[in-house]
PDB file of N, CA and C in Angstrom:
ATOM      1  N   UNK A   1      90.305  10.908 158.286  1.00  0.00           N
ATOM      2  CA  UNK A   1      90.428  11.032 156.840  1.00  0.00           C
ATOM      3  C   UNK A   1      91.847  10.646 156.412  1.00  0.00           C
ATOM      4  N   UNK A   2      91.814   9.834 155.363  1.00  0.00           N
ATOM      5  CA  UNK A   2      93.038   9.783 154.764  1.00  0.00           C
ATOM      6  C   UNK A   2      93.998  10.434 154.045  1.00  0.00           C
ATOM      7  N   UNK A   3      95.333  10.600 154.674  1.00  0.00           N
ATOM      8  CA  UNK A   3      96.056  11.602 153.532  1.00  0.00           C
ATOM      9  C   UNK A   3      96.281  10.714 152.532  1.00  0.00           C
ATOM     10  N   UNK A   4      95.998  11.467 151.239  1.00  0.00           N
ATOM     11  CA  UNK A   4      96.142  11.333 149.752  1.00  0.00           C
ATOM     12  C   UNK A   4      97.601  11.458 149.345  1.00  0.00           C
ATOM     13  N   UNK A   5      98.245  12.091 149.741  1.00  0.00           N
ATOM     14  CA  UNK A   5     100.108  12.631 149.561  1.00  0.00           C
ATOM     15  C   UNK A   5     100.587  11.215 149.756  1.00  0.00           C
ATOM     16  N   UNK A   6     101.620  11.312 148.767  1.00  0.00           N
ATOM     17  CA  UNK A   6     102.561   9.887 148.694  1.00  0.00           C
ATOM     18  C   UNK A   6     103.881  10.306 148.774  1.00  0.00           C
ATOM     19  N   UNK A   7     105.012   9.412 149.378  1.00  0.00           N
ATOM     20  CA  UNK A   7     105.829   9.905 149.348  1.00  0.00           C
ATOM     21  C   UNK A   7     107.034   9.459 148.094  1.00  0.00           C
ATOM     22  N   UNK A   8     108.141   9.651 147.912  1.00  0.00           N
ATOM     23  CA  UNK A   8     108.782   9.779 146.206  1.00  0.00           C
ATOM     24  C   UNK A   8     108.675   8.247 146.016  1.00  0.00           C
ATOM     25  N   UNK A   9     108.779   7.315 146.641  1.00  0.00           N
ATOM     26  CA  UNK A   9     108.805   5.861 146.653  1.00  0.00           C
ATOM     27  C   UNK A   9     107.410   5.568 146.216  1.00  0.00           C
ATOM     28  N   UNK A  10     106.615   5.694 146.741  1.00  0.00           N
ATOM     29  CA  UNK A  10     105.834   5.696 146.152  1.00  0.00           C
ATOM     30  C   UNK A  10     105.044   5.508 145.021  1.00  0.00           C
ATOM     31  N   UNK A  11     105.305   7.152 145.196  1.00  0.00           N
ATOM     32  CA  UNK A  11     104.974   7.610 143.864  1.00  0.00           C
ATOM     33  C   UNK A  11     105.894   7.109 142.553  1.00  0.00           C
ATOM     34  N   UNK A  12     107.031   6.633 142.529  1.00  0.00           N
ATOM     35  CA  UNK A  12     108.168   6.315 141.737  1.00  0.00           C
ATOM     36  C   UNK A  12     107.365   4.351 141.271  1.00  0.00           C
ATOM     37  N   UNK A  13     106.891   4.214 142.244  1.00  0.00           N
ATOM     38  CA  UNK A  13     105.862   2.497 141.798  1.00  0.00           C
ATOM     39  C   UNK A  13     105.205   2.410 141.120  1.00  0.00           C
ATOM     40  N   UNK A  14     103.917   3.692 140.788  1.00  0.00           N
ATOM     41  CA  UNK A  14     102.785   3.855 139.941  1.00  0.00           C
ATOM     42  C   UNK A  14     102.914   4.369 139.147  1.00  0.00           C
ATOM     43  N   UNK A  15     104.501   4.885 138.540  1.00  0.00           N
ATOM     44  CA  UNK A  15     104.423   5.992 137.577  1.00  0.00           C
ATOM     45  C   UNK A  15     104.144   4.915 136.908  1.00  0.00           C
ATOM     46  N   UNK A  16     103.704   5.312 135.323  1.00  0.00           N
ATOM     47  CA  UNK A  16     103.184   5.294 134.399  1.00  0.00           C
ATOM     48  C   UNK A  16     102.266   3.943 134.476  1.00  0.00           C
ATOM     49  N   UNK A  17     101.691   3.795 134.914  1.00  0.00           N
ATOM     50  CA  UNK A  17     100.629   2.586 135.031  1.00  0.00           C
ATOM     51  C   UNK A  17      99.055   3.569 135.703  1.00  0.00           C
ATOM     52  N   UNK A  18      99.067   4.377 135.282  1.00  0.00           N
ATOM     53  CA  UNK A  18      97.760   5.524 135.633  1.00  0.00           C
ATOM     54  C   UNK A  18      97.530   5.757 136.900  1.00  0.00           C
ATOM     55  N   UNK A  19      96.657   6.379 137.364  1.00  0.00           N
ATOM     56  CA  UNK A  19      96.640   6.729 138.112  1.00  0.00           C
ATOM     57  C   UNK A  19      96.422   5.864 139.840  1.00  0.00           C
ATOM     58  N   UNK A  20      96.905   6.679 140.837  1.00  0.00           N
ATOM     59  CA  UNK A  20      97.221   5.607 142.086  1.00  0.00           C
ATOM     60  C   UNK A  20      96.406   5.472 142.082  1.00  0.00           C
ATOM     61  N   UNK A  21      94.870   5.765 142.137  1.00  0.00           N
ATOM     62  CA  UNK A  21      93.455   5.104 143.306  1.00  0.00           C
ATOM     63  C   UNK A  21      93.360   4.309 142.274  1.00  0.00           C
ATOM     64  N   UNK A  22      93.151   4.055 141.077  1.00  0.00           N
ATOM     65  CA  UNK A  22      93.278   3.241 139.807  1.00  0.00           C
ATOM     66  C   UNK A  22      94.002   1.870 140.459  1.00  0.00           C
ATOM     67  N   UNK A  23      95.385   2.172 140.655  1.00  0.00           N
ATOM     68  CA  UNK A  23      96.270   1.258 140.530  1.00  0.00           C
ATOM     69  C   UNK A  23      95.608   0.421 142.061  1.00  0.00           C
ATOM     70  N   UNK A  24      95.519   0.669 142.778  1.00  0.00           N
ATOM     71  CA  UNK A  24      95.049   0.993 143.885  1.00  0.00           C
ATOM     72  C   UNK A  24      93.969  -0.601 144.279  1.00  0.00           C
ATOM     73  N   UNK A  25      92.583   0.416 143.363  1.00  0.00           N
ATOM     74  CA  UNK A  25      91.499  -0.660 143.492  1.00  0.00           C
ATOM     75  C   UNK A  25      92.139  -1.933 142.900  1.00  0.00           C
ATOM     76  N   UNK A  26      92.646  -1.962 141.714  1.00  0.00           N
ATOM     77  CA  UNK A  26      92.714  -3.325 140.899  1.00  0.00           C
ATOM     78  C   UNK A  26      93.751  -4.001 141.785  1.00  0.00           C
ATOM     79  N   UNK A  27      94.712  -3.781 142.424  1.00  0.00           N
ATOM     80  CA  UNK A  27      95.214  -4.745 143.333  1.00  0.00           C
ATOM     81  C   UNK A  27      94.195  -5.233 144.281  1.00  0.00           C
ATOM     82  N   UNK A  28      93.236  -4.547 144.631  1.00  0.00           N
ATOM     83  CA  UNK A  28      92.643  -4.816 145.827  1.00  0.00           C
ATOM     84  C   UNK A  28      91.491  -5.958 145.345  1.00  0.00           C
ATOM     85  N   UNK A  29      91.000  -5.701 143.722  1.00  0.00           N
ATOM     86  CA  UNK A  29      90.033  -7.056 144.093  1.00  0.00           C
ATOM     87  C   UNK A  29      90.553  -7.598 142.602  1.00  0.00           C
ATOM     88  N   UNK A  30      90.588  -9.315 142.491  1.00  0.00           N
ATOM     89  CA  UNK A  30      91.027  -9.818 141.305  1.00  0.00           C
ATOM     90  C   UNK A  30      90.209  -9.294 140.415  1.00  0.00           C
ATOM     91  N   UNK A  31      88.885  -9.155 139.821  1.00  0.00           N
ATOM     92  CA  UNK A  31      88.133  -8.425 139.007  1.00  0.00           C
ATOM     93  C   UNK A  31      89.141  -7.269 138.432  1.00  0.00           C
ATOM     94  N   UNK A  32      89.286  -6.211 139.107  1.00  0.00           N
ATOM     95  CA  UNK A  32      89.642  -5.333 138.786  1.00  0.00           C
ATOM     96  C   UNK A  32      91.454  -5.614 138.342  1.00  0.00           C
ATOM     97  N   UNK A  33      92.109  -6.552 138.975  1.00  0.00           N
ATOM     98  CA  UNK A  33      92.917  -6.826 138.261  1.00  0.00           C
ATOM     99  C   UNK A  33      93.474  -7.770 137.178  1.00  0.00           C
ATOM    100  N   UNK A  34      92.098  -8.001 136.590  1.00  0.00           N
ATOM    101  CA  UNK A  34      92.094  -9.428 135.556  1.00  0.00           C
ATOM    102  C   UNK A  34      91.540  -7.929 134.588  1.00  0.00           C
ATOM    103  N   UNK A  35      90.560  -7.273 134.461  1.00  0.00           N
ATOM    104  CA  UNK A  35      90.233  -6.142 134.034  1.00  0.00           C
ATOM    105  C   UNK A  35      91.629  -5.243 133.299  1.00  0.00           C
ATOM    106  N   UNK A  36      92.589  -4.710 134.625  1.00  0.00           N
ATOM    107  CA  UNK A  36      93.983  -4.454 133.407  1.00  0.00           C
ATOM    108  C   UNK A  36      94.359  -4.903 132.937  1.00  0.00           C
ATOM    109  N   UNK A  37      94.676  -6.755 133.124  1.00  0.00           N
ATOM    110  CA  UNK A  37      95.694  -6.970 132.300  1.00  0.00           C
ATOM    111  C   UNK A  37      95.009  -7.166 131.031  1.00  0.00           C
ATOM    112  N   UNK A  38      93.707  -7.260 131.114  1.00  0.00           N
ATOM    113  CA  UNK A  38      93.128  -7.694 129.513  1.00  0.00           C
ATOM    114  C   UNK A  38      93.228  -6.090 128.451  1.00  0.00           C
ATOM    115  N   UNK A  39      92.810  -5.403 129.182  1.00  0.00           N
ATOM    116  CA  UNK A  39      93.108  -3.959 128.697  1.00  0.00           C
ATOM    117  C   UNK A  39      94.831  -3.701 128.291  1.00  0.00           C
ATOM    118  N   UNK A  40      95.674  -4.047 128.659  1.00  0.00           N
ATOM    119  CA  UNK A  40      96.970  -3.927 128.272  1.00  0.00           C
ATOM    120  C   UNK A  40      96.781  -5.164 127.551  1.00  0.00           C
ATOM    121  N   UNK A  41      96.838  -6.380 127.147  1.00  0.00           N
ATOM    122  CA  UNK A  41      96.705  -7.343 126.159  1.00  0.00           C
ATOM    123  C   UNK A  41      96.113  -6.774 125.154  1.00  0.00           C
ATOM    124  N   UNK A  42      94.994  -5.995 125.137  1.00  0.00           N
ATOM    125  CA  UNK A  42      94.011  -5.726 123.691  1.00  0.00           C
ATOM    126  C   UNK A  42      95.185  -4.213 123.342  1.00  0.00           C
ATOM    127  N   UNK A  43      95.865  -3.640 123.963  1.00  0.00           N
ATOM    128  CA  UNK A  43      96.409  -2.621 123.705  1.00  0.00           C
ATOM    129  C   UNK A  43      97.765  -3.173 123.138  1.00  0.00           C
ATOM    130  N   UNK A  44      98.291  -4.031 123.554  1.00  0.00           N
ATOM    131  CA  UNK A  44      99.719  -4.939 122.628  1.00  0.00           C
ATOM    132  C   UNK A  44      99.011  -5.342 121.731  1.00  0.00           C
ATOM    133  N   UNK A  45      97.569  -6.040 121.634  1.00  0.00           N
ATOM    134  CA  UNK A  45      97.755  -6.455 120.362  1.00  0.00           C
ATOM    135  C   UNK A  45      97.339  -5.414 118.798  1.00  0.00           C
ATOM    136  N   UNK A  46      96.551  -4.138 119.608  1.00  0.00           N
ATOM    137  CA  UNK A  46      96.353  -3.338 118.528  1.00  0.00           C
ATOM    138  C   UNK A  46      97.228  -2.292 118.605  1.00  0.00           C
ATOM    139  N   UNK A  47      98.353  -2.111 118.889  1.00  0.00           N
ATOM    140  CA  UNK A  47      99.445  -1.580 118.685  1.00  0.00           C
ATOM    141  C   UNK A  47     100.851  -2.632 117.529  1.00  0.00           C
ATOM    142  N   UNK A  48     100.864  -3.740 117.865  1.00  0.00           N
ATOM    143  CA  UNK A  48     101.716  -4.829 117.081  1.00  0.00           C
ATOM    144  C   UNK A  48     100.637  -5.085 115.362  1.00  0.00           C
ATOM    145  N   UNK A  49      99.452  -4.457 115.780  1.00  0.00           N
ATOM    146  CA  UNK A  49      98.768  -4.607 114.448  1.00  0.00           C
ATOM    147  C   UNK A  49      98.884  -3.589 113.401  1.00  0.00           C
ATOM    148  N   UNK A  50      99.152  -2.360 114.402  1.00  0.00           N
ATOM    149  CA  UNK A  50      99.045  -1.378 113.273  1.00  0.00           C
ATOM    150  C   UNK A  50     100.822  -1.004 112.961  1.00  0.00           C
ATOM    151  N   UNK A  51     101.094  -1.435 113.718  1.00  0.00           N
ATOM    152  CA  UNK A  51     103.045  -1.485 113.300  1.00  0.00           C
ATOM    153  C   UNK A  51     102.928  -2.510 112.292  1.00  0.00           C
ATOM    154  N   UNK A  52     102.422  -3.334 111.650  1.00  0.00           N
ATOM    155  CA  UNK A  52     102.422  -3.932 110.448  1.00  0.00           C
ATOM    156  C   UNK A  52     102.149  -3.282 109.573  1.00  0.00           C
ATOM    157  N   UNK A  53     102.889  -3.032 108.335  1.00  0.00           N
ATOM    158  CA  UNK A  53     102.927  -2.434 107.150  1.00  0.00           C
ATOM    159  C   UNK A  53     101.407  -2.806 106.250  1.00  0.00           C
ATOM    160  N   UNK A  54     100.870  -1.956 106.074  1.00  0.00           N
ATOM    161  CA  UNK A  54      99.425  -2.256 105.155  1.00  0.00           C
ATOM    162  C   UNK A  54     100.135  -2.885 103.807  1.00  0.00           C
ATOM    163  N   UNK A  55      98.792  -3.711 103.341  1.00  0.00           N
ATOM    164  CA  UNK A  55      99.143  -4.191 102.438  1.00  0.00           C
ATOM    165  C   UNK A  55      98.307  -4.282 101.462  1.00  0.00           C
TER     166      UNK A  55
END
């Protein structure tokens, strides 16, 4: 069985990019890492949308 425990290096790589088995799979197959980056693209662009002043 695999230990799950990471050590501070590690763990200091994945901070804020969610969680490790997350981070994990999507390196492991392009799917899953064409999958984040489109999810962070739709998240810049509806974040830069609503920082625009209504009009």
């Amino acid at each position: 069985m695999r230990d799950e425990r990471q050590t501070p290096a590690e763990s200091d790589d994945c901070e804020g990019f969610g969680s490790p088995p997350a981070a994990a799979a999507a390196a492991a197959s392009p799917q899953g890492a064409l999958d984040w980056v489109h999810a962070i693209i739709r998240a810049g662009r509806f974040l830069s949308a609503s920082a625009r002043p209504s009009q």
